[in-house]
Every structure is written in C-alpha cells, then in structure tokens.
N, C-alpha and C. Protein backbone atom coordinates (compact mmCIF):
# COMPACT_ATOMS: atom_id res chain seq x y z
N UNK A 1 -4.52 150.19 260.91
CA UNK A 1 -5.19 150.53 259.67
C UNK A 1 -4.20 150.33 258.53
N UNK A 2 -5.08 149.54 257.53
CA UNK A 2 -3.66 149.12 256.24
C UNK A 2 -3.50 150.64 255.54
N UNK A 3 -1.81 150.82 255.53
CA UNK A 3 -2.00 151.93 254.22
C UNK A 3 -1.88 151.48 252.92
N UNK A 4 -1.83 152.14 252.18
CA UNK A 4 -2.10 151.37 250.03
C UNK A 4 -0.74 152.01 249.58
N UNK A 5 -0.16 152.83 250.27
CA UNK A 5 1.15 153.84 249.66
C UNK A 5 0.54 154.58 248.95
N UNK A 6 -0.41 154.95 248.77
CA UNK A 6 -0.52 156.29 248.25
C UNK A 6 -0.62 157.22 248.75
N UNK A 7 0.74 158.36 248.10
CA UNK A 7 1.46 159.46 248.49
C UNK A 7 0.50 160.63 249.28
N UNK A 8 -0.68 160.87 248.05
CA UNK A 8 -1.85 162.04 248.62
C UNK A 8 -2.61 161.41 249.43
N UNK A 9 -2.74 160.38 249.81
CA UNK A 9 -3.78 160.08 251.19
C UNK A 9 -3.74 160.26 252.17
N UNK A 10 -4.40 161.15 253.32
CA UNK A 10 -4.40 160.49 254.61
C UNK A 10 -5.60 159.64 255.44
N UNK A 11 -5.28 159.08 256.50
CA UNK A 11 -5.91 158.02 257.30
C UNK A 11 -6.91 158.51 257.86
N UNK A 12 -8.16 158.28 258.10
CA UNK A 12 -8.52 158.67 259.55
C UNK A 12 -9.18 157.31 260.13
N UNK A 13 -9.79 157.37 261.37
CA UNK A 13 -10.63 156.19 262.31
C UNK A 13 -11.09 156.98 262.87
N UNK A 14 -12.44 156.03 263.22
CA UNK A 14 -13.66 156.76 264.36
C UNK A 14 -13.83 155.27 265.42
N UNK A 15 -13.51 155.63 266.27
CA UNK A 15 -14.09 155.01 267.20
C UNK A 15 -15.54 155.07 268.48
N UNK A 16 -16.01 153.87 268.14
CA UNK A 16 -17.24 154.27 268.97
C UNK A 16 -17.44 152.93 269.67
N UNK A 17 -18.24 152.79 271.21
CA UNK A 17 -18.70 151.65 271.88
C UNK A 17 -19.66 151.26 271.27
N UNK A 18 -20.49 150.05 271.21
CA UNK A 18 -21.69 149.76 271.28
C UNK A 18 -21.89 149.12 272.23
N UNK A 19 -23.27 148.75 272.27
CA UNK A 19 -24.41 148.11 273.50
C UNK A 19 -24.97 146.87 272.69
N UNK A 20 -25.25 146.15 273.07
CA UNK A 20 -25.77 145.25 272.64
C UNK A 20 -27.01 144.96 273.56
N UNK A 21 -28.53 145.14 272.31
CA UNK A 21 -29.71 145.26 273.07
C UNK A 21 -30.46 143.62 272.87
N UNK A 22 -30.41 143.14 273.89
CA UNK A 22 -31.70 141.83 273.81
C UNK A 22 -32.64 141.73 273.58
N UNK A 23 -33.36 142.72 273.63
CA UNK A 23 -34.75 143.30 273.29
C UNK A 23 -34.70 143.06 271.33
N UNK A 24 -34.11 143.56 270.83
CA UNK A 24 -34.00 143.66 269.12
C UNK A 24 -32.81 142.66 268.94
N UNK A 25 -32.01 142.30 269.49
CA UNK A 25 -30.84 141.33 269.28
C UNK A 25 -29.81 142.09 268.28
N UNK A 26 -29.73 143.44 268.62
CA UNK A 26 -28.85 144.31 267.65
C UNK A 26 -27.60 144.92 268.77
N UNK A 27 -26.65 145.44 267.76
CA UNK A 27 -25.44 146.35 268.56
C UNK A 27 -25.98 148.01 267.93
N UNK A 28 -26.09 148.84 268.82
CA UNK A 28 -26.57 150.01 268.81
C UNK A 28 -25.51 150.62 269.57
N UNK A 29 -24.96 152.17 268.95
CA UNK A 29 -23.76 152.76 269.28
C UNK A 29 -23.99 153.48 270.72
N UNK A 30 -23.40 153.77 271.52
CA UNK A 30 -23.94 153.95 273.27
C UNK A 30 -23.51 155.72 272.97
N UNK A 31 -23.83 156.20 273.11
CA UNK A 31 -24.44 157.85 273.60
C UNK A 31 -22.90 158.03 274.35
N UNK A 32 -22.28 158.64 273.73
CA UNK A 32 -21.21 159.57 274.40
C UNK A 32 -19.72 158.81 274.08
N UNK A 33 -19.98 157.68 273.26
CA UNK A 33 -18.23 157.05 273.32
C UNK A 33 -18.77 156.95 271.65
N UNK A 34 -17.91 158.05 271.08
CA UNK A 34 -17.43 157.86 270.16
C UNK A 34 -16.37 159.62 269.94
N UNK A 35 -15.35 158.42 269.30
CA UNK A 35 -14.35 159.45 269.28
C UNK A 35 -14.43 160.46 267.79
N UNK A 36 -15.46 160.85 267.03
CA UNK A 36 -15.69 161.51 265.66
C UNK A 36 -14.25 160.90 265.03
N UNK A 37 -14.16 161.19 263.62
CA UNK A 37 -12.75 160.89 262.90
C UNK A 37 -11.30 161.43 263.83
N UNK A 38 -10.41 160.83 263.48
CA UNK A 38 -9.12 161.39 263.92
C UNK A 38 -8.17 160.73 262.77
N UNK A 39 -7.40 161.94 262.81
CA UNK A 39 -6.36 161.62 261.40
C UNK A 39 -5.47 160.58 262.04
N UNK A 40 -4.96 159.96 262.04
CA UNK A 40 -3.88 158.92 261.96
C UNK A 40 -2.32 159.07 260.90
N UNK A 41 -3.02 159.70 259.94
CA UNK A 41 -1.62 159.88 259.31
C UNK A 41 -1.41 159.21 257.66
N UNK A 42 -0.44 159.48 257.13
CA UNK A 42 -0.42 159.45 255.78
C UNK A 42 -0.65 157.68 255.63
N UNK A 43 -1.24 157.60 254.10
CA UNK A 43 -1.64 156.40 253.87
C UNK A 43 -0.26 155.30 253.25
N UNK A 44 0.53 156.17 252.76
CA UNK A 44 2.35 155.58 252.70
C UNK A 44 2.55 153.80 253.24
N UNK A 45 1.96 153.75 254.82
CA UNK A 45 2.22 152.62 255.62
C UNK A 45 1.04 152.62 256.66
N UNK A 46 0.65 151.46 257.27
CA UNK A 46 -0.05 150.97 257.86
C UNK A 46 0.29 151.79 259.32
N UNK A 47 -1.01 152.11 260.53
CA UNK A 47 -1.32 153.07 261.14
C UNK A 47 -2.46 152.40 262.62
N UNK A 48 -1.34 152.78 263.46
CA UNK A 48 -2.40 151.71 264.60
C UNK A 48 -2.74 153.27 265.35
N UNK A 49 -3.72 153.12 266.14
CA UNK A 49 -4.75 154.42 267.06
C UNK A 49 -5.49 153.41 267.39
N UNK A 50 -6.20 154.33 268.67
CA UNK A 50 -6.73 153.59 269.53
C UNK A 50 -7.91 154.81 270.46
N UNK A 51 -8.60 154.66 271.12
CA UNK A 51 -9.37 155.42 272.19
C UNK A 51 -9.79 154.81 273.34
N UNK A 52 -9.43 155.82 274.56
CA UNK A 52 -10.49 155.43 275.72
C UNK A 52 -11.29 156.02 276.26
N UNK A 53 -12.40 155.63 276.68
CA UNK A 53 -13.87 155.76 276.90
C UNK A 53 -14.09 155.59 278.39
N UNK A 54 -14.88 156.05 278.62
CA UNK A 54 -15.31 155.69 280.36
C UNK A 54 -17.17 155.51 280.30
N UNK A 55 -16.94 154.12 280.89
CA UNK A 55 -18.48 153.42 280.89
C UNK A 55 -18.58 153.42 282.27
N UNK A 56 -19.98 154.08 282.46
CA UNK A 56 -20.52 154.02 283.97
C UNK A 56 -21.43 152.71 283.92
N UNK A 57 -21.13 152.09 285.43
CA UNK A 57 -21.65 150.51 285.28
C UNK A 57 -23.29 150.98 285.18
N UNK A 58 -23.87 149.51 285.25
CA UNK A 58 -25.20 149.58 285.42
C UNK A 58 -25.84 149.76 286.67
N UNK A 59 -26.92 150.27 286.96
CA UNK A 59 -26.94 150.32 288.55
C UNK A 59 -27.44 148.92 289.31
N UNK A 60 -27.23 148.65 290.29
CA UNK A 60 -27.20 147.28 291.01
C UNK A 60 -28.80 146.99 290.83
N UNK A 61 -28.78 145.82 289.99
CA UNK A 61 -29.66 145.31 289.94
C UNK A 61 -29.80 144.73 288.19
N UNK A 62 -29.74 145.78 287.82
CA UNK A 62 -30.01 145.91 286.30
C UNK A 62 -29.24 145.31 285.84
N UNK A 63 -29.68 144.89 283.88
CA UNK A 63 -28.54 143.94 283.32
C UNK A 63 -27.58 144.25 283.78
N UNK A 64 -26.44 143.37 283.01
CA UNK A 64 -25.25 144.00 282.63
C UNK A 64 -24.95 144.74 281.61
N UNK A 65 -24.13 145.04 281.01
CA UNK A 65 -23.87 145.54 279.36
C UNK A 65 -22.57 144.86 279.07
N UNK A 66 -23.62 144.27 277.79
CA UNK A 66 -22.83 143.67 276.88
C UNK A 66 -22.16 144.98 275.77
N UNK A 67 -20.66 145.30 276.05
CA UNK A 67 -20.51 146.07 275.25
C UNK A 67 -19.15 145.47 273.77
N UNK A 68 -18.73 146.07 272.60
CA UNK A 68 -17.77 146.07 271.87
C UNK A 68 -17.41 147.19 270.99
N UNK A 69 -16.28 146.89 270.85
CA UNK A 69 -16.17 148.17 269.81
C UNK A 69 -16.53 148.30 268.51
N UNK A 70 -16.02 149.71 267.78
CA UNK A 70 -16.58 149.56 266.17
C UNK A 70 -15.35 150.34 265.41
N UNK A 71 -15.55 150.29 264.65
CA UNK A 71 -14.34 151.26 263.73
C UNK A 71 -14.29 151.69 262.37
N UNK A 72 -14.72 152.57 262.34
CA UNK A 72 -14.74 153.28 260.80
C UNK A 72 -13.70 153.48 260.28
N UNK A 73 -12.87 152.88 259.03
CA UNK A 73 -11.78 153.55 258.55
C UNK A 73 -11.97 154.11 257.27
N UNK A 74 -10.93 155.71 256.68
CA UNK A 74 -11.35 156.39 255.70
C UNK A 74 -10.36 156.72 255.27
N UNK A 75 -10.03 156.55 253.78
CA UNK A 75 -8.70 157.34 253.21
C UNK A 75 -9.04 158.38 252.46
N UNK A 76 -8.44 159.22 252.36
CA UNK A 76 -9.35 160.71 252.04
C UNK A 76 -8.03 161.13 251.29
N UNK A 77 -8.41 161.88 249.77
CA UNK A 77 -7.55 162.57 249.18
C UNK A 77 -8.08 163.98 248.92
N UNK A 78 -7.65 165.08 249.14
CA UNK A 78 -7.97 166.58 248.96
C UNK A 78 -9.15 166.83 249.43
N UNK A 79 -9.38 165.98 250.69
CA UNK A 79 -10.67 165.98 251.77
C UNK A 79 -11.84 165.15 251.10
N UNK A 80 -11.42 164.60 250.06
CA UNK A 80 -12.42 163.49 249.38
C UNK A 80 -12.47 162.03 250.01
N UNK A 81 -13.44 161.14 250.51
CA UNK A 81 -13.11 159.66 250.98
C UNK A 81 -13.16 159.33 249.83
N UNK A 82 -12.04 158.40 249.17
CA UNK A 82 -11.93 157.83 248.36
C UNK A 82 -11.97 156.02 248.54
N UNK A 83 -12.32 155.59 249.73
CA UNK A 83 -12.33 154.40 250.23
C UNK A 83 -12.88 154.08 251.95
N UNK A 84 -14.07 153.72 252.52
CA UNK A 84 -14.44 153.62 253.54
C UNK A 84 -14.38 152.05 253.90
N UNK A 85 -14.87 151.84 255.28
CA UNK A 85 -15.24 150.38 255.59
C UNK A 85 -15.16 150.77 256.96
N UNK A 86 -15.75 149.77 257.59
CA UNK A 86 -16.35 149.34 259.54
C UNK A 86 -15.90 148.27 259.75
N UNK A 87 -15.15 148.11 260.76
CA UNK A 87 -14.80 146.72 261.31
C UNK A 87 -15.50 146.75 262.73
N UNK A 88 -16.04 145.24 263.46
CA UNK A 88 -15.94 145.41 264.73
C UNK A 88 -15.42 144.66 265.51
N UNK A 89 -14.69 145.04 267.07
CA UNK A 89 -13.35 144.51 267.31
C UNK A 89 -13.93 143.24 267.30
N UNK A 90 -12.22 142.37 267.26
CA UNK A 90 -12.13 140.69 267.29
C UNK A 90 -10.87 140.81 268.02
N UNK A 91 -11.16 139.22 268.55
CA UNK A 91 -10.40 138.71 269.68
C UNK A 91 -9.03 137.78 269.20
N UNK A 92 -7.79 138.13 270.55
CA UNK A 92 -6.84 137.55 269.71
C UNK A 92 -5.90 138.26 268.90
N UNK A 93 -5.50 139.50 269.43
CA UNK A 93 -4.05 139.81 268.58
C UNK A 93 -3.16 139.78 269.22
N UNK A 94 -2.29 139.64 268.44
CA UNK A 94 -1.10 139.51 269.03
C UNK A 94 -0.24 140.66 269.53
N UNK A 95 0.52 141.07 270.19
CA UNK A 95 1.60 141.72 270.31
C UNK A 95 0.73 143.37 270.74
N UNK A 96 -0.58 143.63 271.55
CA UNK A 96 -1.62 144.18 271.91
C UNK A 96 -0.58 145.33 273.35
N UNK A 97 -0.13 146.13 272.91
CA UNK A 97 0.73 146.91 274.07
C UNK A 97 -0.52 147.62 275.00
N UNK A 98 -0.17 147.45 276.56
CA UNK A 98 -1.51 148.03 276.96
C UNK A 98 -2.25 147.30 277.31
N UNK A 99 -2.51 145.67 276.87
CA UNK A 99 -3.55 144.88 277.56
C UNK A 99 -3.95 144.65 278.64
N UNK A 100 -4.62 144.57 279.32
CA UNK A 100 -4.63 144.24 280.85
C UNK A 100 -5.98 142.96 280.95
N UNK A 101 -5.29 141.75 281.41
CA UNK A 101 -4.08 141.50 281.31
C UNK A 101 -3.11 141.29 280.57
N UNK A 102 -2.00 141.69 280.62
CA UNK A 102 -1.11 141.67 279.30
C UNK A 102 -1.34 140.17 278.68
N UNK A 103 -1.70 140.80 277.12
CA UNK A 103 -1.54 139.74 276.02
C UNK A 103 -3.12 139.35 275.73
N UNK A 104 -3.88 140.10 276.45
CA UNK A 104 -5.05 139.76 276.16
C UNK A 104 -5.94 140.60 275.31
N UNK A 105 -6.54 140.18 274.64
CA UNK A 105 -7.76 141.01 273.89
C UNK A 105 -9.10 140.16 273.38
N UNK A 106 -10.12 140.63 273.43
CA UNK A 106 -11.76 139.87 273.75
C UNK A 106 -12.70 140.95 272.49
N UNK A 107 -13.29 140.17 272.16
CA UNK A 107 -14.27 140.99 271.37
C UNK A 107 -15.26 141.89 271.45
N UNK A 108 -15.60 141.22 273.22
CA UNK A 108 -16.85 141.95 273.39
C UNK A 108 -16.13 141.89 275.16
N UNK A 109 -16.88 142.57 276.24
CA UNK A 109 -17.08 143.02 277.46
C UNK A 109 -18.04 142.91 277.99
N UNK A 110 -18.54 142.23 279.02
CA UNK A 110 -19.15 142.39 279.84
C UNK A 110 -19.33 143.38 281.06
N UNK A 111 -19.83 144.37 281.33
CA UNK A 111 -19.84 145.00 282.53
C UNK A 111 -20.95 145.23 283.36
N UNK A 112 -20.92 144.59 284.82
CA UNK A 112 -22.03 144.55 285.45
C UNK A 112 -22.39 145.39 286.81
C-alpha cells in the first residue's frame, strides 16, 4: 500500500475472496473470507499485509471455483477516510516472499 508521508495518517486494507459466477458473468465476494479493515500502519511510507483464508473445494462433481482477490485501501486521519480505492489482485510481482511456487503469483485460482 503506497504511503503519501503524511504524518497524521494511518493505513488500513480489507481483504476479501471473490467467486466468480457464470451465471451473471460477475465477481461476487464469497461468504466468510474477508478479513474487515486492519491497520497496517502509519502513512509516512509504503506498507505491504497480506491474509489467509481457507476455501473448502467444491464437492466432486460440481464446477470448479474460479476464485481472486480484492482489496480495499483507506487512509484515515482522526478516524476520518480521507482517501479510499479497490484493487483486484494482478499477476506478476516480483520479489512475492511466500509464493508457492516460489516467484510465482496469478490473478485468479482455480479450485476444483
């Protein structure tokens, strides 16, 4: 998360899964993976966080799930958001500690 250096800010992120439905051709947030806000920390300098989630597969037979992530970021001064925005993940960073397999990162997931 970029910080702006300003002194009174702090960070937060929300993380949540989505589903991606074929039926409407939309990403809709999945029931139980989302992590509500979490502070991250003063807005001074830029701020990496992260969450994990546990997805129960589909049962044998049924689609798969197409899933990805989402991310709310908020800079908040004296509990005021003074600046919001949503990203959703993209594929391809670099230097990703934690990947499995290392060095990898994907936009979206398949799980069947």
């Amino acid at each position: 998360m970029p910080g702006d250096g300003e002194k009174g800010e702090v960070m937060l992120m929300r993380f949540q899964v989505q589903l991606f439905d074929a039926a409407d051709a939309r990403w809709h947030n999945l029931d139980g993976a989302d992590s509500g806000f979490v502070e991250v920390g003063s807005a001074r300098k830029a701020r990496q966080s992260g969450n994990t989630f546990t997805i129960t597969p589909p049962r044998p037979g049924a689609a798969p799930y197409l899933l990805r992530g989402a991310v709310s970021f908020e800079w908040r001064e004296a509990g005021e958001v003074v600046r919001h925005t949503r990203r959703a993940t993209t594929a391809a960073h670099p230097n990703t500690a934690g990947s499995d397999p290392a060095g990898f990162t994907s936009a979206t997931c398949t799980i069947t």
